[in-house]
Protein backbone atom coordinates (compact mmCIF):
# COMPACT_ATOMS: atom_id res chain seq x y z
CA UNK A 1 -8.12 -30.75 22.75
CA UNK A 2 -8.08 -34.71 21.66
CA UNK A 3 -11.53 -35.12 22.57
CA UNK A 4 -12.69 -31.73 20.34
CA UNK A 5 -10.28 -32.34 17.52
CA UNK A 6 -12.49 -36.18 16.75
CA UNK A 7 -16.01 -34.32 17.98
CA UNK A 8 -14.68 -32.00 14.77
CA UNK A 9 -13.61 -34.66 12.22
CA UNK A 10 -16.76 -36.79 13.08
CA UNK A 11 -18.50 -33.49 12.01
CA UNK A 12 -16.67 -33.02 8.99
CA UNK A 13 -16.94 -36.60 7.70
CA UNK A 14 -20.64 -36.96 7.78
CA UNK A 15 -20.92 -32.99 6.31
CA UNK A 16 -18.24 -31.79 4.68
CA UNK A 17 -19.62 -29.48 2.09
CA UNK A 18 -21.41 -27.51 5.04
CA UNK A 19 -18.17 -26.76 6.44
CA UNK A 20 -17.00 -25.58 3.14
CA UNK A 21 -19.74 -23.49 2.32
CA UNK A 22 -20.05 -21.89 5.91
CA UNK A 23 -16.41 -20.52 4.69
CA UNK A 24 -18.21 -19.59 1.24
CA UNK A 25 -20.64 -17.66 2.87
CA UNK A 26 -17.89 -15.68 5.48
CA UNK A 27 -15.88 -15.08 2.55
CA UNK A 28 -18.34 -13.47 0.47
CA UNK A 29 -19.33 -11.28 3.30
CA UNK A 30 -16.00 -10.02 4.25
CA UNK A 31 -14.89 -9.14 0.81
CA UNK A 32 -16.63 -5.78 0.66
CA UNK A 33 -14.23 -4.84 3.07
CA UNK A 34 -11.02 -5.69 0.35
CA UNK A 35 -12.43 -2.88 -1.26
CA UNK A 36 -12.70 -0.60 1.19
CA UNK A 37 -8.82 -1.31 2.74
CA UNK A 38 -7.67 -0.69 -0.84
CA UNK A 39 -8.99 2.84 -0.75
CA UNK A 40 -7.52 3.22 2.69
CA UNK A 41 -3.58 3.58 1.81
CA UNK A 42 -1.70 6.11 3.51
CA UNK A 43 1.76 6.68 1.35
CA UNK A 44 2.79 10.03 3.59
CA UNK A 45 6.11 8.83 5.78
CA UNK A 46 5.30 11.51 7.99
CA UNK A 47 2.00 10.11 8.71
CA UNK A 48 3.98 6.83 10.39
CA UNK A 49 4.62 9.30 12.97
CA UNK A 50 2.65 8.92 16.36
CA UNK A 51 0.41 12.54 16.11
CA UNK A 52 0.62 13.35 20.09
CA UNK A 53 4.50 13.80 19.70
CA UNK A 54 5.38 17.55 20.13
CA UNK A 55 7.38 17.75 17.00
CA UNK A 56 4.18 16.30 14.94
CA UNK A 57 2.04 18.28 16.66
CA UNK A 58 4.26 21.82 16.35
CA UNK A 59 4.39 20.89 12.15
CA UNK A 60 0.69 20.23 12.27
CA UNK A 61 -0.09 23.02 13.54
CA UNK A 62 2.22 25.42 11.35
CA UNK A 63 0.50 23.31 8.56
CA UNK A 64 -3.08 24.42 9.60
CA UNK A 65 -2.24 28.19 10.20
CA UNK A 66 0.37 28.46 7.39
CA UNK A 67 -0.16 25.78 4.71
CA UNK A 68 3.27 24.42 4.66
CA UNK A 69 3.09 22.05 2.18
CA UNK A 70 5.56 22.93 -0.53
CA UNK A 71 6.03 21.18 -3.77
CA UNK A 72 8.32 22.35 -7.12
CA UNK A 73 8.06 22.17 -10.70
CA UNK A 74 11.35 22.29 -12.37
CA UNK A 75 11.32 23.21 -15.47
CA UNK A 76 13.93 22.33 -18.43
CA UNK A 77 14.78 24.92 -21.37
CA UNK A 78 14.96 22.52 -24.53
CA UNK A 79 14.58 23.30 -27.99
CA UNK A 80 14.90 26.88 -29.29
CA UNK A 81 14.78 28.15 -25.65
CA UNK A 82 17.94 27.46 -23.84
CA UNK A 83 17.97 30.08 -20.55
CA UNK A 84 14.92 30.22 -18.50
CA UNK A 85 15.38 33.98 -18.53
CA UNK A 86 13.79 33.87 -22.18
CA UNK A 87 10.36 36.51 -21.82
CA UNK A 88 8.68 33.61 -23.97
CA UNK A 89 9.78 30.92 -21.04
CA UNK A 90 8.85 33.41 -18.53
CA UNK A 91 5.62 34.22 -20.13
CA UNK A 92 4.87 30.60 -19.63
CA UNK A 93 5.80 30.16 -16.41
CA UNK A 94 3.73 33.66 -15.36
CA UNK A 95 0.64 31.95 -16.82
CA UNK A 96 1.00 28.19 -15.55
CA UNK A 97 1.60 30.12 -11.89
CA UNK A 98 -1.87 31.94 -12.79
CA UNK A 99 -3.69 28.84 -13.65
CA UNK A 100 -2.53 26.99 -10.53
CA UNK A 101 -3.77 29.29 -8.23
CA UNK A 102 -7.00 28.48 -9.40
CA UNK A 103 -7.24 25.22 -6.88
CA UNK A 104 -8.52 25.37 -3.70
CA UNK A 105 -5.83 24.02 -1.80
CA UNK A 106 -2.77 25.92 -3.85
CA UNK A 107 -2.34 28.70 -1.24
CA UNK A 108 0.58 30.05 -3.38
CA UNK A 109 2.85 30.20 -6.75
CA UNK A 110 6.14 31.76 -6.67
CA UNK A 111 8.37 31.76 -9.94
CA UNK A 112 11.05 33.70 -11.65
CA UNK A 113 8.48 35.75 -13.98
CA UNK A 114 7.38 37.28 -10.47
CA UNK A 115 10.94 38.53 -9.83
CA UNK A 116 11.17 39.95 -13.42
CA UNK A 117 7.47 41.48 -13.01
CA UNK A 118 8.33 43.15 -9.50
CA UNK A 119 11.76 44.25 -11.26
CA UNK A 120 9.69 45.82 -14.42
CA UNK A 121 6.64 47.38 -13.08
CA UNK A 122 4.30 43.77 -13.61
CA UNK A 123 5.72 43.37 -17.19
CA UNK A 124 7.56 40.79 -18.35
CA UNK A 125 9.91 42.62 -21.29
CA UNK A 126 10.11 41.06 -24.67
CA UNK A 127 13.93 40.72 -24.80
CA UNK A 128 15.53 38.67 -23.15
CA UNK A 129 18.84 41.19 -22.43
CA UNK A 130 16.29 43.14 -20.63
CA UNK A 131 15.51 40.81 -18.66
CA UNK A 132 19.30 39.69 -17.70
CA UNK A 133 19.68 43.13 -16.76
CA UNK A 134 16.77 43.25 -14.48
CA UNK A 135 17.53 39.84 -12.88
CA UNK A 136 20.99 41.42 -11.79
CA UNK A 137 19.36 43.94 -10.11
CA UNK A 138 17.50 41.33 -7.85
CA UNK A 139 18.74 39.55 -4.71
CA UNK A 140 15.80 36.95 -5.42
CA UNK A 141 17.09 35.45 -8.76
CA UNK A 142 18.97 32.58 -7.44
CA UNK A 143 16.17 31.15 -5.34
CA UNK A 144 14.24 30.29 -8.83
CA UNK A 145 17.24 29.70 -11.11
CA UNK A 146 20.58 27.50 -11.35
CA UNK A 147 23.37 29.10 -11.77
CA UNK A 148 23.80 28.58 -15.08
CA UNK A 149 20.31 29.27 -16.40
CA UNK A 150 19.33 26.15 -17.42
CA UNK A 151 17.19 24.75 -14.82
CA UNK A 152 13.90 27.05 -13.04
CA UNK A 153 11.99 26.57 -10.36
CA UNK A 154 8.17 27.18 -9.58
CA UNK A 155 7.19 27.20 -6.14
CA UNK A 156 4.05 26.13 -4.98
CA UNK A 157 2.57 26.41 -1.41
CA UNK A 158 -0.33 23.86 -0.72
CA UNK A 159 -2.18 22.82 2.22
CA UNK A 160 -2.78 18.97 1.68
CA UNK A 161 -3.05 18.40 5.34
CA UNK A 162 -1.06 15.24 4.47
CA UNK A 163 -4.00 13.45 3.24
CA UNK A 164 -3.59 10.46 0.73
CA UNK A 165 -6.74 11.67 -1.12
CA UNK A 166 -5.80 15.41 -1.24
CA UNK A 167 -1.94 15.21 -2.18
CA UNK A 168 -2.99 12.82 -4.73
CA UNK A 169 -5.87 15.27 -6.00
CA UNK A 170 -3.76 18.42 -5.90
CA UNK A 171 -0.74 16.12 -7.98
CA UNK A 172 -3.08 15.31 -10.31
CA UNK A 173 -4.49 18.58 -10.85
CA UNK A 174 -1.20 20.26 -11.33
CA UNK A 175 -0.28 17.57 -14.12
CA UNK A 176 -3.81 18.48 -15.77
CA UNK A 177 -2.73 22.38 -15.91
CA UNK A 178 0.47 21.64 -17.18
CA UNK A 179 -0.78 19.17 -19.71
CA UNK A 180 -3.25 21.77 -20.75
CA UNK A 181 -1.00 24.49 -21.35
CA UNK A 182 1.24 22.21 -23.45
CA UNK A 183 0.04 24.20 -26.61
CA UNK A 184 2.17 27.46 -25.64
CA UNK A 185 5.12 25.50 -23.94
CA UNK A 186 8.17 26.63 -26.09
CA UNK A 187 9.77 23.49 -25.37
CA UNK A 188 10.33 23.55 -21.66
CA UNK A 189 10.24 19.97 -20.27
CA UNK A 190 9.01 19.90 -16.78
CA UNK A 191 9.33 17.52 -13.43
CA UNK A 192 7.57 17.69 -10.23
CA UNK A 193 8.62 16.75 -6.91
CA UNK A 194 8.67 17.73 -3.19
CA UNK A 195 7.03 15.29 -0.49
CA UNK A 196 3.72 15.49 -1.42
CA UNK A 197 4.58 14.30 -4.90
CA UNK A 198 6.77 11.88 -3.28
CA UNK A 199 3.97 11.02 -1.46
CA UNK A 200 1.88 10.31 -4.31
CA UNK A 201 4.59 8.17 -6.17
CA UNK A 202 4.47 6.08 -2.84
CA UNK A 203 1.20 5.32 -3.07
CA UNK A 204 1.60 4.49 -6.27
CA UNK A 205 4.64 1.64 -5.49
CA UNK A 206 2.23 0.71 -2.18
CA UNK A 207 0.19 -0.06 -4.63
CA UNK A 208 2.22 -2.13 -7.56
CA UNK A 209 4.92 -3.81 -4.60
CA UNK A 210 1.55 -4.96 -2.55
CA UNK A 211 0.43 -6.99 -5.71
CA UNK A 212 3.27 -8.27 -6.90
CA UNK A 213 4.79 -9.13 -3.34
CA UNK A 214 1.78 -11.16 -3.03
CA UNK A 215 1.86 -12.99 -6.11
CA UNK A 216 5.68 -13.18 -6.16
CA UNK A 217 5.04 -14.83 -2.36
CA UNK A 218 1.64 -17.17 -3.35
CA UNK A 219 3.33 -18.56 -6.30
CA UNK A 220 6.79 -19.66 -4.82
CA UNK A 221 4.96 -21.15 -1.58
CA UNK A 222 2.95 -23.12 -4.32
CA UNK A 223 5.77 -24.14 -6.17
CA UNK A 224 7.48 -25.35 -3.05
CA UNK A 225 4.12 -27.25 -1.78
CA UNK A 226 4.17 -29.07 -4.80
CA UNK A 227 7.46 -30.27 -5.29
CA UNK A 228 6.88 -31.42 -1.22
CA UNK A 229 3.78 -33.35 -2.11
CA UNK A 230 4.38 -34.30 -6.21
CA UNK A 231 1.00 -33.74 -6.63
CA UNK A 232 -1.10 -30.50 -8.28
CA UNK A 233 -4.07 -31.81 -6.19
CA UNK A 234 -2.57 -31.84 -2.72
CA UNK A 235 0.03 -29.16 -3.15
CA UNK A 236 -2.90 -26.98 -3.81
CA UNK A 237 -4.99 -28.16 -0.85
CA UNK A 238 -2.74 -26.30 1.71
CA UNK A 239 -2.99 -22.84 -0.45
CA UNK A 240 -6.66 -22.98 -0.33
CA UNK A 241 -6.49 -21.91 3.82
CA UNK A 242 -3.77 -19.45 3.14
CA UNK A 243 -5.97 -17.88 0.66
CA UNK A 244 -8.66 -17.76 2.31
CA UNK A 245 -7.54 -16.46 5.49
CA UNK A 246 -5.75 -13.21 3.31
CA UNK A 247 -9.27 -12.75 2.01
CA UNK A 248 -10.56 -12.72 5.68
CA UNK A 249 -8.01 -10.59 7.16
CA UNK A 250 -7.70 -7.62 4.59
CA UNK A 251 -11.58 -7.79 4.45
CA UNK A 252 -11.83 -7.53 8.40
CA UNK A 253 -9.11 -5.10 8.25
CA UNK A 254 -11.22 -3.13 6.02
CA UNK A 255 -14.13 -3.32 8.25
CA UNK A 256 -11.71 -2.09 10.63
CA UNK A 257 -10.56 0.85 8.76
CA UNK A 258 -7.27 -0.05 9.51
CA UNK A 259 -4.53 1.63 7.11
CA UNK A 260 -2.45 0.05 4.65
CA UNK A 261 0.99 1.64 4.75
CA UNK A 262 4.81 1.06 3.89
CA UNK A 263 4.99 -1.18 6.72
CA UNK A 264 1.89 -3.61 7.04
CA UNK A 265 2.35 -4.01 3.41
CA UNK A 266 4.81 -6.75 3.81
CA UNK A 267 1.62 -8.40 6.05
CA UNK A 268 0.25 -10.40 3.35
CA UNK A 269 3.31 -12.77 2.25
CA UNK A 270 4.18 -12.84 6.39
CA UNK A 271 1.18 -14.48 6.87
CA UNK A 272 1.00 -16.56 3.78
CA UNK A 273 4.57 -17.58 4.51
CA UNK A 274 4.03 -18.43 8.39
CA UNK A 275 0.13 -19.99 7.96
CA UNK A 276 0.75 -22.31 4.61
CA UNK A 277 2.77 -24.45 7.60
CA UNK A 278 -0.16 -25.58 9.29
CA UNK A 279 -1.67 -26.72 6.13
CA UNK A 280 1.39 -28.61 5.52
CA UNK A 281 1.18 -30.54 8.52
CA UNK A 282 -2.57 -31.46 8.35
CA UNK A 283 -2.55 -32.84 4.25
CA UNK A 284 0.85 -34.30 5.05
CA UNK A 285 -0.56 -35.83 8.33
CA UNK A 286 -3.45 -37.06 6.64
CA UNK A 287 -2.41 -39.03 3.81
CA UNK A 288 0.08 -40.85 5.87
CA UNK A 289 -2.36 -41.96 8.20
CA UNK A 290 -4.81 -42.98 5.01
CA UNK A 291 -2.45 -45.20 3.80
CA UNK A 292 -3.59 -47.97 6.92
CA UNK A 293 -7.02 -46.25 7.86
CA UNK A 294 -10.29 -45.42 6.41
CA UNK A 295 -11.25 -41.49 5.47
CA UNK A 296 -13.23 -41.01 8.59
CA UNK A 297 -10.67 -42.73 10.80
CA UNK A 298 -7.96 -41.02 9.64
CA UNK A 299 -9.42 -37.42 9.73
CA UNK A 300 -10.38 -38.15 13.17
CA UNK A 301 -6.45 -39.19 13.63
CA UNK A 302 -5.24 -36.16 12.30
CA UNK A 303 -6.88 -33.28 13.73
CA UNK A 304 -6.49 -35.54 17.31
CA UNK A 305 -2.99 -35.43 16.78
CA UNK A 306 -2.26 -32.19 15.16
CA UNK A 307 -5.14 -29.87 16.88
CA UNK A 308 -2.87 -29.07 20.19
CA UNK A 309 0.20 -28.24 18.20
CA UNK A 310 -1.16 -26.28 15.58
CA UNK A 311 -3.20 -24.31 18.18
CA UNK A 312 -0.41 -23.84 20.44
CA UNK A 313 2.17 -22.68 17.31
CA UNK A 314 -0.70 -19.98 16.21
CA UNK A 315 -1.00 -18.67 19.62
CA UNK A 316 2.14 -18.34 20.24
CA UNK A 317 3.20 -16.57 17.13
CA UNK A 318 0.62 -14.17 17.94
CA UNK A 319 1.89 -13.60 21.20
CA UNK A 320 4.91 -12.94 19.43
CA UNK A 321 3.61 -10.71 17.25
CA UNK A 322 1.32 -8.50 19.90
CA UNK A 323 4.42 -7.27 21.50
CA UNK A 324 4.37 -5.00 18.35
CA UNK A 325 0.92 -3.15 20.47
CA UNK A 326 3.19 -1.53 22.66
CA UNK A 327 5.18 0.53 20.90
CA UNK A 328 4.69 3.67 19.63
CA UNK A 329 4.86 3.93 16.01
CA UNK A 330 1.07 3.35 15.27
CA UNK A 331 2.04 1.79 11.74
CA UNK A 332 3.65 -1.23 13.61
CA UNK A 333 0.28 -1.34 15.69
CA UNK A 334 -1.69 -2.08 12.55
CA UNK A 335 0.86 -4.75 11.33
CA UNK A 336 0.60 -6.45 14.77
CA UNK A 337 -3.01 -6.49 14.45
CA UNK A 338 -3.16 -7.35 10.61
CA UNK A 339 -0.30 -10.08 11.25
CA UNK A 340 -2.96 -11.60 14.72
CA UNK A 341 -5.64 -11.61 12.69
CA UNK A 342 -3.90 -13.14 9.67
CA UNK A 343 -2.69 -16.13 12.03
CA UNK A 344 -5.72 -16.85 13.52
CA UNK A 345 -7.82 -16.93 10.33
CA UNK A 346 -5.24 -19.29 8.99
CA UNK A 347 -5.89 -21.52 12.44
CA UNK A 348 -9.62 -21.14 11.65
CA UNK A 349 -9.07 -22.32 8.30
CA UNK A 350 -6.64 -25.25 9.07
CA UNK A 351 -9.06 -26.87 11.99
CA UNK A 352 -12.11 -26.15 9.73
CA UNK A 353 -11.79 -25.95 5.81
CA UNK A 354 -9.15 -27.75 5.08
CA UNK A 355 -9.83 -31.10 6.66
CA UNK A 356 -13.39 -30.96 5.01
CA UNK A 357 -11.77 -30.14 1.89
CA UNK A 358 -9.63 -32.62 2.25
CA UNK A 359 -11.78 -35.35 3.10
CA UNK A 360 -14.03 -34.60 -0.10
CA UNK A 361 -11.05 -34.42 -2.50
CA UNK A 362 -9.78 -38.40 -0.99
CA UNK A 363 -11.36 -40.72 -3.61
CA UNK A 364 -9.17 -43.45 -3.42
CA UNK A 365 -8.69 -46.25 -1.14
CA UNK A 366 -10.68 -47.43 1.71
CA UNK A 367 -13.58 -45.69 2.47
């Protein structure tokens, strides 16, 4: 390991800036994939599930025969309307049901109008005492109202299938309608939820915690490189391989089609928190030894001395990490492969970037 570590730094003293752009190169090819990871976000809880469990399997097939997938729209009486049992509210309802059933993968719409309709011959009355009196007759009312009239529910049977792309489709689509219809709302205000909406607002905080997390994580590890090394310059030299290595796992990953979820989203500041370390070791390492040798000698030095160790930690935290392969959750797979690859990149990066780096950012001193 000695004897490859100076065979290395001899390399990366006479030609730095190949070295560097080698990584230039890699990096540009690999980021495609970013792109392609992004799109590839599964929010659904249910799909962290291994599918060849019987219980999975059971609801997967009840949702391919029957279309289980149920969401609600509650809706609010504000305004001049104060009881959903109003014929105006009703009317609305009856016509939002009508307009959702337009989409492909709305199966059904259930909602109090129906119960008033079934009650009345398919009319909904135009007073509301009428239609007290024929919700009294019916057993159904309560599954649609509150007890005190002041909350409704519309029912809506979809088959989704799960999917990331279809819940958050169908979501959107059912917003859109009820958006549309705004202009003969009599004041109701609305909220949607079951877990495909849930679903949806998942993806959405996958989306917001996975940036922020990461930026939260990059700029503290910065912070704390530079108060370590009281230099800008050198603090940053460190976060260049950490960088670079996120860019090469989540674009590999995306190559990969592996899928971002609840869990491997905490992947990027693991391995920006556990790979910034052997950066550490190799600027640190360096710039001591450059104090009583020249550049060449002293690169040679430090990868000589720090190649074995840094190899060594990096394989063995992703040893650590591949016991994660054998369980059975499949999102804990993907983090154990995200978190391998993430290590090893950083490795990659530590033994071959940043030296080179390094070496071309040393200006001072003996040569």
């Amino acid at each position: 390991m000695e004897s490859f570590g100076k065979h290395i730094a001899t390399a990366q003293s006479k030609h730095p800036w190949m070295f560097v752009i080698v990584f230039l190169v890699i990096t540009a090819l690999l980021t495609p994939g970013i792109f392609h990871l992004i799109g590839n976000i599964e929010p659904s809880i249910e799909k962290l599930l291994p599918q060849d469990v019987q219980e999975v399997r059971v609801m997967n097939d009840m949702r391919a025969q029957f279309g289980s997938d149920m969401m609600y729209i509650l809706i609010y009486p504000e305004g001049t309307v104060s009881d959903v049992r109003d014929p105006v509210l009703l009317s609305y309802m009856d016509t939002l049901a009508q307009t959702l059933l337009i989409h492909e993968q709305v199966l059904d719409v259930r909602t109090l109008a129906d119960v008033v309709k079934m009650e009345n011959d398919g009319v909904i009355p135009d007073s509301i005492l009428e239609t007290r009196e024929l919700l009294k007759q019916s057993p159904r009312t309560l599954q649609y109202v509150s007890a005190d009239y002041d909350l409704a529910i519309i029912e809506i049977r979809s088959d989704t299938g799960a999917n990331a792309q279809v819940i958050k489709s169908v979501v959107e689509s059912i917003e859109e309608d009820i958006e549309h219809l705004e202009i003969i709302n009599p004041g109701s205000r609305y909220e949607l939820t079951g877990f495909n909406a849930i679903d949806k607002a998942t993806f959405e905080i996958i989306m917001s915690d996975f940036a922020s997390i990461t930026f939260v994580s990059m700029a503290l590890i910065a912070v704390v490189v530079f108060f370590t090394f009281g230099s800008l310059g050198r603090g940053m030299m460190p976060m260049v391989v950490v960088m670079v290595a996120l860019l090469w796992t989540m674009g590999i990953a995306g190559y990969l089609n592996l899928t971002i979820t609840v869990v491997s989203m905490v992947a990027a500041a693991m391995i920006m928190g556990l790979g910034i370390d052997f950066g550490i070791h190799i600027v640190h390492t360096y710039f001591e030894l450059r104090k009583k040798q020249q550049k060449e000698q002293a690169l040679t030095s430090t990868l000589s001395e720090l190649l074995r160790a840094t190899t060594a930690a990096s394989l063995t935290t992703m040893a650590g990490f591949s016991a994660l392969l054998w369980g059975v959750l499949p999102a804990m797979k993907t983090l154990a492969i995200i978190l391998m690859m993430g290590i090893f990149t950083t490795l990659l990066g530590a033994i071959f970037l940043l030296p080179a780096i390094v070496y071309l950012a040393d200006r001072g001193g003996k040569k």
